[in-house]
C-alpha atoms as a PDB file:
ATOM      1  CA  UNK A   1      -5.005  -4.905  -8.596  1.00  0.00           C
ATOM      2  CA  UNK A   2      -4.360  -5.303 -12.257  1.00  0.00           C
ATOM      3  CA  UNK A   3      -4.116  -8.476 -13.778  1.00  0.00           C
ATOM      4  CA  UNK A   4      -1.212  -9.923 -16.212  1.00  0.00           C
ATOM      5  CA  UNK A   5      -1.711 -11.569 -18.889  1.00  0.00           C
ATOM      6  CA  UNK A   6       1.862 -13.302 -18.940  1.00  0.00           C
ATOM      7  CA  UNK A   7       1.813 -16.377 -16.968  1.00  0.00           C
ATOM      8  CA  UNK A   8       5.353 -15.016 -15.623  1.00  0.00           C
ATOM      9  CA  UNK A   9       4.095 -11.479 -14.599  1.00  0.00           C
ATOM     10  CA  UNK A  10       1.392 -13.478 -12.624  1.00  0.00           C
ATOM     11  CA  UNK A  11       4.102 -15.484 -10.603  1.00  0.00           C
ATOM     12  CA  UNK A  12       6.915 -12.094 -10.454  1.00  0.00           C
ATOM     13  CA  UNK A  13       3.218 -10.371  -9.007  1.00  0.00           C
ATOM     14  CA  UNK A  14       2.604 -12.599  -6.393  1.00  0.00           C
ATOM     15  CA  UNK A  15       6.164 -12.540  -5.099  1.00  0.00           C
ATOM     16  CA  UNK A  16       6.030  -8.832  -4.500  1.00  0.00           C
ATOM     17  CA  UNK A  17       2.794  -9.177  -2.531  1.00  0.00           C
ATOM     18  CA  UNK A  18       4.166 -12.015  -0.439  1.00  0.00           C
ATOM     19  CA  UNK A  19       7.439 -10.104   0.586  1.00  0.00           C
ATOM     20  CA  UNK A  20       5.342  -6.943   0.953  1.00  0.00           C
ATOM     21  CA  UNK A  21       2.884  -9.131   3.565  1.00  0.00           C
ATOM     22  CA  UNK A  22       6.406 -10.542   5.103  1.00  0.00           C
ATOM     23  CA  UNK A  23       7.614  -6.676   5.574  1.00  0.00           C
ATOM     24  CA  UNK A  24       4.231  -5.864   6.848  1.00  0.00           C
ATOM     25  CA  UNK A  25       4.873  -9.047   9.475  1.00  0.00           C
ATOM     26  CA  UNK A  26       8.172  -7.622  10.239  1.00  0.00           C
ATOM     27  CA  UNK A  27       6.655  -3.807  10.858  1.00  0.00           C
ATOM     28  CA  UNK A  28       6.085  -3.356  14.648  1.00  0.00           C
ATOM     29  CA  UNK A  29       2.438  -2.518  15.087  1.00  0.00           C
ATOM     30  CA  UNK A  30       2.912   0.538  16.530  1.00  0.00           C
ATOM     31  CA  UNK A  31       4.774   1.324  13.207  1.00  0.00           C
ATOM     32  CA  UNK A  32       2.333  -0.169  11.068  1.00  0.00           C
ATOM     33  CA  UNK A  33      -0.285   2.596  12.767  1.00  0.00           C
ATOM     34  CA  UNK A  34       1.803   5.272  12.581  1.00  0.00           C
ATOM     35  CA  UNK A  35       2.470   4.603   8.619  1.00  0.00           C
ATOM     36  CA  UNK A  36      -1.374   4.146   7.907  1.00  0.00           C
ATOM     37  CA  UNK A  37      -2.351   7.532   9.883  1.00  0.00           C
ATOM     38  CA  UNK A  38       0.148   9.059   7.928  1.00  0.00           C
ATOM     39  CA  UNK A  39      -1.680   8.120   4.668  1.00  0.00           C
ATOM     40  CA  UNK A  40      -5.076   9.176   5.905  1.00  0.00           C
ATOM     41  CA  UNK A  41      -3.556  11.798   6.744  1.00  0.00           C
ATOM     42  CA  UNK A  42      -2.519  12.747   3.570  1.00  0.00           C
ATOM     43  CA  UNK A  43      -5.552  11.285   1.760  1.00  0.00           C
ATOM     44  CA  UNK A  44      -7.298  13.904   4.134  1.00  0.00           C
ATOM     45  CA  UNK A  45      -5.404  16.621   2.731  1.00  0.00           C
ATOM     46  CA  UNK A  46      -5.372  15.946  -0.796  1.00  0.00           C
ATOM     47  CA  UNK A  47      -9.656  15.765  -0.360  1.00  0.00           C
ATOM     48  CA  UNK A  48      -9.268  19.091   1.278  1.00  0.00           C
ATOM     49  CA  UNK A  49      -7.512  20.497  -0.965  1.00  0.00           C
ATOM     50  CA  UNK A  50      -9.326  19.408  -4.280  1.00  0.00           C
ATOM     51  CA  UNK A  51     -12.575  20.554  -2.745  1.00  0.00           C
ATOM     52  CA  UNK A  52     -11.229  24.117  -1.871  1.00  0.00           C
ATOM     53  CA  UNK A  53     -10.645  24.619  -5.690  1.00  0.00           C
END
């Protein structure tokens, strides 16, 4: 997380993460599995491929 040195930044910051945590409420959890195995996923490949170079 980076940190903002403007006290407004701070508070425009934490908004985002609370309506981020509210979507994440709002995700069903099968949803919210499918989304994360799709990132592994991903993160999977990407490792794969850097190591094959």
């Amino acid at each position: 997380m980076r940190i903002a040195i403007k006290n407004n930044s701070v508070q425009e910051e934490s908004q985002i993460k609370q309506e981020l945590f509210k979507k994440l409420q709002k995700t069903p959890i099968n949803n919210h599995q499918h989304t994360s195995m799709h990132i592994t996923a991903l993160l999977i490949t990407i490792q794969l491929f850097s190591t094959h170079r």
